[in-house]
C-alpha atoms as a PDB file:
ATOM      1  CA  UNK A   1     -66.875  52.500   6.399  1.00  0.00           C
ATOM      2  CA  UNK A   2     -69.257  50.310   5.455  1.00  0.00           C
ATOM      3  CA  UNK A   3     -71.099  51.290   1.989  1.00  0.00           C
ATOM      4  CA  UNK A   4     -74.283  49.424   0.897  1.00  0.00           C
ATOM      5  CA  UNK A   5     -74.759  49.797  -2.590  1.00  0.00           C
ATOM      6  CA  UNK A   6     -72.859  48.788  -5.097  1.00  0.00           C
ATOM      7  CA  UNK A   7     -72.628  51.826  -6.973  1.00  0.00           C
ATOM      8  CA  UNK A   8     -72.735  54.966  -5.205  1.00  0.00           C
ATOM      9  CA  UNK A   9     -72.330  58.673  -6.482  1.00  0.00           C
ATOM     10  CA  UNK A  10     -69.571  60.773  -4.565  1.00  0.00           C
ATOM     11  CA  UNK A  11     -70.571  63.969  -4.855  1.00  0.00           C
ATOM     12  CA  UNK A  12     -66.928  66.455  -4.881  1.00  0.00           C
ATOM     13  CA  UNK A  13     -67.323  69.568  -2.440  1.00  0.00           C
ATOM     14  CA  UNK A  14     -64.408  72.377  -1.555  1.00  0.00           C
ATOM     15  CA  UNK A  15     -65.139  71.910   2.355  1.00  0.00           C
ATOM     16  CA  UNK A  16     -68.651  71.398   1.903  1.00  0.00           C
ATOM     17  CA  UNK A  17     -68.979  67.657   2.372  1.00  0.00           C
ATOM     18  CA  UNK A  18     -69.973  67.661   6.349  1.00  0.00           C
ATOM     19  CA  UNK A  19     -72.653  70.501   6.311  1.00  0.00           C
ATOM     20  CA  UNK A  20     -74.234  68.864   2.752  1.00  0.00           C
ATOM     21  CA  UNK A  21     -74.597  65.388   4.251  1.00  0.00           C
ATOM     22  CA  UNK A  22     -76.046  66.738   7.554  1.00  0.00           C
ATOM     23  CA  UNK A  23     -78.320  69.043   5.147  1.00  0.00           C
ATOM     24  CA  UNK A  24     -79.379  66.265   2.893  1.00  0.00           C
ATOM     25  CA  UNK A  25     -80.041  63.559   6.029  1.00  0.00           C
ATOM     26  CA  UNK A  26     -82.511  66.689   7.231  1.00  0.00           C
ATOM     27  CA  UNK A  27     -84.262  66.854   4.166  1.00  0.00           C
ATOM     28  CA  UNK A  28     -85.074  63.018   3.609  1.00  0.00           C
ATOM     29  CA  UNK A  29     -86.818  61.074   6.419  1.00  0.00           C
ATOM     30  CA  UNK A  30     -85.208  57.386   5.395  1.00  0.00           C
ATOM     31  CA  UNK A  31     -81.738  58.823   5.909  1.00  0.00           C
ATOM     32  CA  UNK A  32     -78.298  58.704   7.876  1.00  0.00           C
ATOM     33  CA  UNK A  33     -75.034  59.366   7.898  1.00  0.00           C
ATOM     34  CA  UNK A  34     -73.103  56.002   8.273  1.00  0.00           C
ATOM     35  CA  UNK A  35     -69.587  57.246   8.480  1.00  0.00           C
ATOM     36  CA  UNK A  36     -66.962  59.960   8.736  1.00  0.00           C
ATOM     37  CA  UNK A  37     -63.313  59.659   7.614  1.00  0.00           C
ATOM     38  CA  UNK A  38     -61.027  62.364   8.408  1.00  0.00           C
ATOM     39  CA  UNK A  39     -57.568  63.709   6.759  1.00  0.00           C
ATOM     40  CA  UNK A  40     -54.416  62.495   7.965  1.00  0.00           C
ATOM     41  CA  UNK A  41     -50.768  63.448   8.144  1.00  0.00           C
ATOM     42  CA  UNK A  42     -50.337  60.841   5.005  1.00  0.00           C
ATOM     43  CA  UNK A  43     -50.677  62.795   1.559  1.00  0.00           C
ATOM     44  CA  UNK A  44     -50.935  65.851   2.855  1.00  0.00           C
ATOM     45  CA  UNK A  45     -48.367  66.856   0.155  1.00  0.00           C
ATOM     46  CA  UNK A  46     -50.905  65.948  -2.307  1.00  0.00           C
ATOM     47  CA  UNK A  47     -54.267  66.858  -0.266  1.00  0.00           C
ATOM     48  CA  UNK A  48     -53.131  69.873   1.265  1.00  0.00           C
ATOM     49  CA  UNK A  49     -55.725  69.429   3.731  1.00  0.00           C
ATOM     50  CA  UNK A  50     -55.487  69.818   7.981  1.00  0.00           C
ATOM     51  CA  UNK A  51     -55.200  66.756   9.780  1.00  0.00           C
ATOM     52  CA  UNK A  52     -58.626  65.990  11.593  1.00  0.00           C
ATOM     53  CA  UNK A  53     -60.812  67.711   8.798  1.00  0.00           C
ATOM     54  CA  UNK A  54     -63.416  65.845   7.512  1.00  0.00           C
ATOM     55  CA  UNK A  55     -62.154  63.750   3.937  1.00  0.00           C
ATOM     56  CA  UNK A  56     -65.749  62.191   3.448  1.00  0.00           C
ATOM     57  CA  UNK A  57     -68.840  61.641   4.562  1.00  0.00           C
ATOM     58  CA  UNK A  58     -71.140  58.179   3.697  1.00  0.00           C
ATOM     59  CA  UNK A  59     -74.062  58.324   4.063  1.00  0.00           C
ATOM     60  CA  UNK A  60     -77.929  57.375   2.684  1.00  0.00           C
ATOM     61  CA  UNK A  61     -81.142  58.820   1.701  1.00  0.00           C
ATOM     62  CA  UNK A  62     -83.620  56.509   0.926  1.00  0.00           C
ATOM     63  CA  UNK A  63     -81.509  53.121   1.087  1.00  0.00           C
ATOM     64  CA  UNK A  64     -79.231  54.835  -2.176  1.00  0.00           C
ATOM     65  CA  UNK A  65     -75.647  54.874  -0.901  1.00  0.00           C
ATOM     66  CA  UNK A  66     -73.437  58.519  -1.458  1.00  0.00           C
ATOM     67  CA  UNK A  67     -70.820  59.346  -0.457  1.00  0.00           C
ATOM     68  CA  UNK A  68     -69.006  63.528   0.288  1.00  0.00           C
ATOM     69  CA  UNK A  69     -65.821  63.824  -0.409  1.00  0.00           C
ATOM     70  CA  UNK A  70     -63.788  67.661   0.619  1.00  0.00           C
ATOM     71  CA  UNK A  71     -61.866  67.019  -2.761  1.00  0.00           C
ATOM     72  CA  UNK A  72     -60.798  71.159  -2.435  1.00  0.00           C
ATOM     73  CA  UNK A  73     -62.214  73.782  -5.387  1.00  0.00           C
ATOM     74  CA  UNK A  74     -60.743  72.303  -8.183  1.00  0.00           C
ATOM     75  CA  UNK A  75     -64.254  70.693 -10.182  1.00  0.00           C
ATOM     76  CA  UNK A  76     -67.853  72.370  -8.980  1.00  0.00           C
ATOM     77  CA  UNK A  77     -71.521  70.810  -9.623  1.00  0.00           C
ATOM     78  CA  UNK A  78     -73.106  71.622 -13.358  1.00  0.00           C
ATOM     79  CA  UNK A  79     -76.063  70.338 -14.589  1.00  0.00           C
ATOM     80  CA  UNK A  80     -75.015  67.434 -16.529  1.00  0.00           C
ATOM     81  CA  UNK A  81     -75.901  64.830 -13.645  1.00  0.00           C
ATOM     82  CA  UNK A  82     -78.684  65.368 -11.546  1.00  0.00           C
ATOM     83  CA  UNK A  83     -80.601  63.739  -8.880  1.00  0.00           C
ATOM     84  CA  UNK A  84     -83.926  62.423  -9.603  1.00  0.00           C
ATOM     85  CA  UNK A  85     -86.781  62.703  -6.655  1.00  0.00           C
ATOM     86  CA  UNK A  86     -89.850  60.909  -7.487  1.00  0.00           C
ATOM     87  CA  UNK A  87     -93.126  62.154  -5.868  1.00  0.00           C
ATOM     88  CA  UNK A  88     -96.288  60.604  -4.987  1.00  0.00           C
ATOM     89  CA  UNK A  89     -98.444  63.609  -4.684  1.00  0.00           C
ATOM     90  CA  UNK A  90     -98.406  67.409  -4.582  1.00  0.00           C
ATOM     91  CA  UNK A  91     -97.695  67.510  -1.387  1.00  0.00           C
ATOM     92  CA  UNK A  92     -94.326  65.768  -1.828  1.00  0.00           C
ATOM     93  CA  UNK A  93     -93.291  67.752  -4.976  1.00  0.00           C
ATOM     94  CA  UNK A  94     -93.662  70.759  -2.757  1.00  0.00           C
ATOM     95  CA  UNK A  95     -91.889  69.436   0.161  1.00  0.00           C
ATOM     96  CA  UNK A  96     -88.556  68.581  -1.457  1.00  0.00           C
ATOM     97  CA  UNK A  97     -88.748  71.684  -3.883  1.00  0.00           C
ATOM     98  CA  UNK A  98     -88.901  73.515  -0.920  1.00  0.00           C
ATOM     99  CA  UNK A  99     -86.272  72.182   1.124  1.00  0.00           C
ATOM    100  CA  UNK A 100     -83.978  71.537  -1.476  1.00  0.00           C
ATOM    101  CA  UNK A 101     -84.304  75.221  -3.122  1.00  0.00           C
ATOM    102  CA  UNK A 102     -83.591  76.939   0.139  1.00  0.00           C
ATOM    103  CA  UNK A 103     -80.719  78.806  -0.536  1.00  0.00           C
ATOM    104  CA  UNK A 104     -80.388  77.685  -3.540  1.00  0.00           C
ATOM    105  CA  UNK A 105     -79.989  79.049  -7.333  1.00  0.00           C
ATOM    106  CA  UNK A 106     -83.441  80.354  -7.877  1.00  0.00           C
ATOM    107  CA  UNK A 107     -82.054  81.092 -11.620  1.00  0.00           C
ATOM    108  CA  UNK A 108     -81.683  77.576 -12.516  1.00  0.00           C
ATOM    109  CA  UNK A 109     -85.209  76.358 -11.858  1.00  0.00           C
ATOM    110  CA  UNK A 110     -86.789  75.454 -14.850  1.00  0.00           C
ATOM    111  CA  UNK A 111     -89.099  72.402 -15.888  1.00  0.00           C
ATOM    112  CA  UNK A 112     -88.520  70.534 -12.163  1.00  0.00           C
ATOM    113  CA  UNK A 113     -85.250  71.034 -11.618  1.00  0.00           C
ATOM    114  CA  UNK A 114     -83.723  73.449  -9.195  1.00  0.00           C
ATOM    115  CA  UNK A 115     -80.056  73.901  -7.777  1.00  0.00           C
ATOM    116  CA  UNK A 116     -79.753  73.217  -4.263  1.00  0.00           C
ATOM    117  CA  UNK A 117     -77.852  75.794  -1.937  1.00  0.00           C
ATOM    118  CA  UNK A 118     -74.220  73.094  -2.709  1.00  0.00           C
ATOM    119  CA  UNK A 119     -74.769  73.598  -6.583  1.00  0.00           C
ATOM    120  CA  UNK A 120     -75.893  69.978  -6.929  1.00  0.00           C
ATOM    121  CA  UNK A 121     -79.353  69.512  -9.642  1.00  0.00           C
ATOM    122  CA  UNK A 122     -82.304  68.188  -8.578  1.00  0.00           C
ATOM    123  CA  UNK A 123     -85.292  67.247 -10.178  1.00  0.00           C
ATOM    124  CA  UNK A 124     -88.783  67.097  -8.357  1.00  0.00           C
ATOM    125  CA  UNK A 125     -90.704  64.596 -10.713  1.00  0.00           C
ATOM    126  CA  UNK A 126     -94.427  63.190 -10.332  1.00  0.00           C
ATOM    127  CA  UNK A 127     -94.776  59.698 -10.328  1.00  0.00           C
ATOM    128  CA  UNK A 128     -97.506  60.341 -13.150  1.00  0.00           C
ATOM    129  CA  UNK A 129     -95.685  62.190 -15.460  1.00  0.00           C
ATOM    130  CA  UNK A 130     -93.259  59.912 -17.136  1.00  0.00           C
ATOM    131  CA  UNK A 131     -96.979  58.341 -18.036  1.00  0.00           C
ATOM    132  CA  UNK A 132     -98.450  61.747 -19.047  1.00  0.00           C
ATOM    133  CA  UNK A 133     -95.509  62.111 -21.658  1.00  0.00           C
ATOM    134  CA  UNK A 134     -95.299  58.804 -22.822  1.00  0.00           C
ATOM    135  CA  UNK A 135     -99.679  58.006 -23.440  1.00  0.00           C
ATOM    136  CA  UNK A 136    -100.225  56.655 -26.729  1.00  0.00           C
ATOM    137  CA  UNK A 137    -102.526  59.512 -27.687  1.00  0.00           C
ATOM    138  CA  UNK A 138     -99.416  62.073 -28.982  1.00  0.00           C
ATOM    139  CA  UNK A 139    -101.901  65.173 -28.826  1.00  0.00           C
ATOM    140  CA  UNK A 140    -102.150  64.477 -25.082  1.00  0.00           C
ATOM    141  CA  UNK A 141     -98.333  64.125 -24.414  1.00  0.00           C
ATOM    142  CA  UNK A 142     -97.901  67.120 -26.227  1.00  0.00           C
ATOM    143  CA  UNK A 143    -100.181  69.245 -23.819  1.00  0.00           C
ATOM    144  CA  UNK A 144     -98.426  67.440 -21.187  1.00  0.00           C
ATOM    145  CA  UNK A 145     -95.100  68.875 -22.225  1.00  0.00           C
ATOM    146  CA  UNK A 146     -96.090  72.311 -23.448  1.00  0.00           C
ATOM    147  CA  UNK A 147     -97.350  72.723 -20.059  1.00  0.00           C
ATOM    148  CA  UNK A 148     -94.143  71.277 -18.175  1.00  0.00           C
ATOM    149  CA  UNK A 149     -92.177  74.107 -20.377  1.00  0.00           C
ATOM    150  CA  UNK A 150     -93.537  76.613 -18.779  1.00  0.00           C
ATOM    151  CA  UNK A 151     -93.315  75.306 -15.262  1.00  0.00           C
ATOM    152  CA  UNK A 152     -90.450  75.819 -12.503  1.00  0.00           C
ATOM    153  CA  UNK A 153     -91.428  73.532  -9.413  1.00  0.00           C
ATOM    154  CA  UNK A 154     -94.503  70.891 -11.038  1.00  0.00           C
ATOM    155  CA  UNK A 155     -97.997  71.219 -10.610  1.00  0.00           C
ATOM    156  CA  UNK A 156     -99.465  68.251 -11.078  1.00  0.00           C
ATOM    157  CA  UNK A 157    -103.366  69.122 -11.197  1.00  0.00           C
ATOM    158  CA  UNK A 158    -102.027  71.622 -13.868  1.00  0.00           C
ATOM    159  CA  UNK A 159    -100.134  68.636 -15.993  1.00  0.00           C
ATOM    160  CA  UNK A 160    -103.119  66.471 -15.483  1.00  0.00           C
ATOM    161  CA  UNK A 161    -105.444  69.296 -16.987  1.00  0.00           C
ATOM    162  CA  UNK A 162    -103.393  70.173 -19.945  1.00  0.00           C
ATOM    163  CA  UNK A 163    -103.057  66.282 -20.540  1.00  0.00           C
ATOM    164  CA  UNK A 164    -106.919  65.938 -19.901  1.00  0.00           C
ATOM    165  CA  UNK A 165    -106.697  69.053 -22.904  1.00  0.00           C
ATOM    166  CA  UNK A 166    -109.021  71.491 -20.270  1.00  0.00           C
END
């Protein structure tokens, strides 16, 4: 299996690991699976798992390495870590928010990030807002946030007014 990048997250499903690569490759256009390792007879003490079921998945979305590992139900998502999608336009925003919020946890959408049907956090970001919230002029990166606050998915002709103070 060959992994390119040096670091790359391994995200811990029960049985999961399979369907959320296939799901993920779906949802990102620069994406593939790369490889498929499978359970053997070896460990099974330990891993408990049948031999022939799927032990990981590598694969990539956008040239950033992960890999899915069936690790069983022993740890499950939260929202300390997250995965960051930046967005060039509305258009995108809307796109992954509504691919990756399919099934998902529709009570854990707040201020662009949203749980995806797996339990793994997301956030949808516009390219322009780490600017919006960090412009010199404080009154406008206050607007800026104020506004975010009260978003779910980002609108960014909304974030652009409140910056713009209209």
């Amino acid at each position: 299996m060959q992994i390119r990048s040096r670091i790359a997250p391994c995200l811990w499903f029960d049985s999961q690991a399979e369907e959320a690569a296939k799901f993920y490759t779906g949802v990102f256009r620069n994406s593939k699976i790369v490889a498929t390792s499978r359970y053997g007879e070896a460990g099974r003490e330990v891993h408990g798992r049948k031999p022939g079921s799927v032990m990981t998945v590598a694969f990539e979305l956008e040239g950033q390495s992960f890999i899915a590992l069936n690790g069983g139900p022993v740890f499950k998502f939260n929202e300390a870590i997250s995965l960051q999608i930046t967005c060039d336009n509305q258009d995108e925003v809307d796109y992954y928010w509504n691919k990756l919020s399919d099934g998902g946890d529709e009570k854990a959408q707040q201020c662009g990030w949203l749980k995806d049907r797996f339990g793994v956090s997301w956030q949808v970001v516009p390219r322009v807002l780490p600017d919006l919230l960090t412009d010199p002029d404080h009154a406008k990166s206050e607007r800026t946030m104020a506004a975010l606050m009260k978003m779910k998915k980002f609108d960014i002709a909304e974030l652009e007014r409140a910056a713009a103070g209209r």
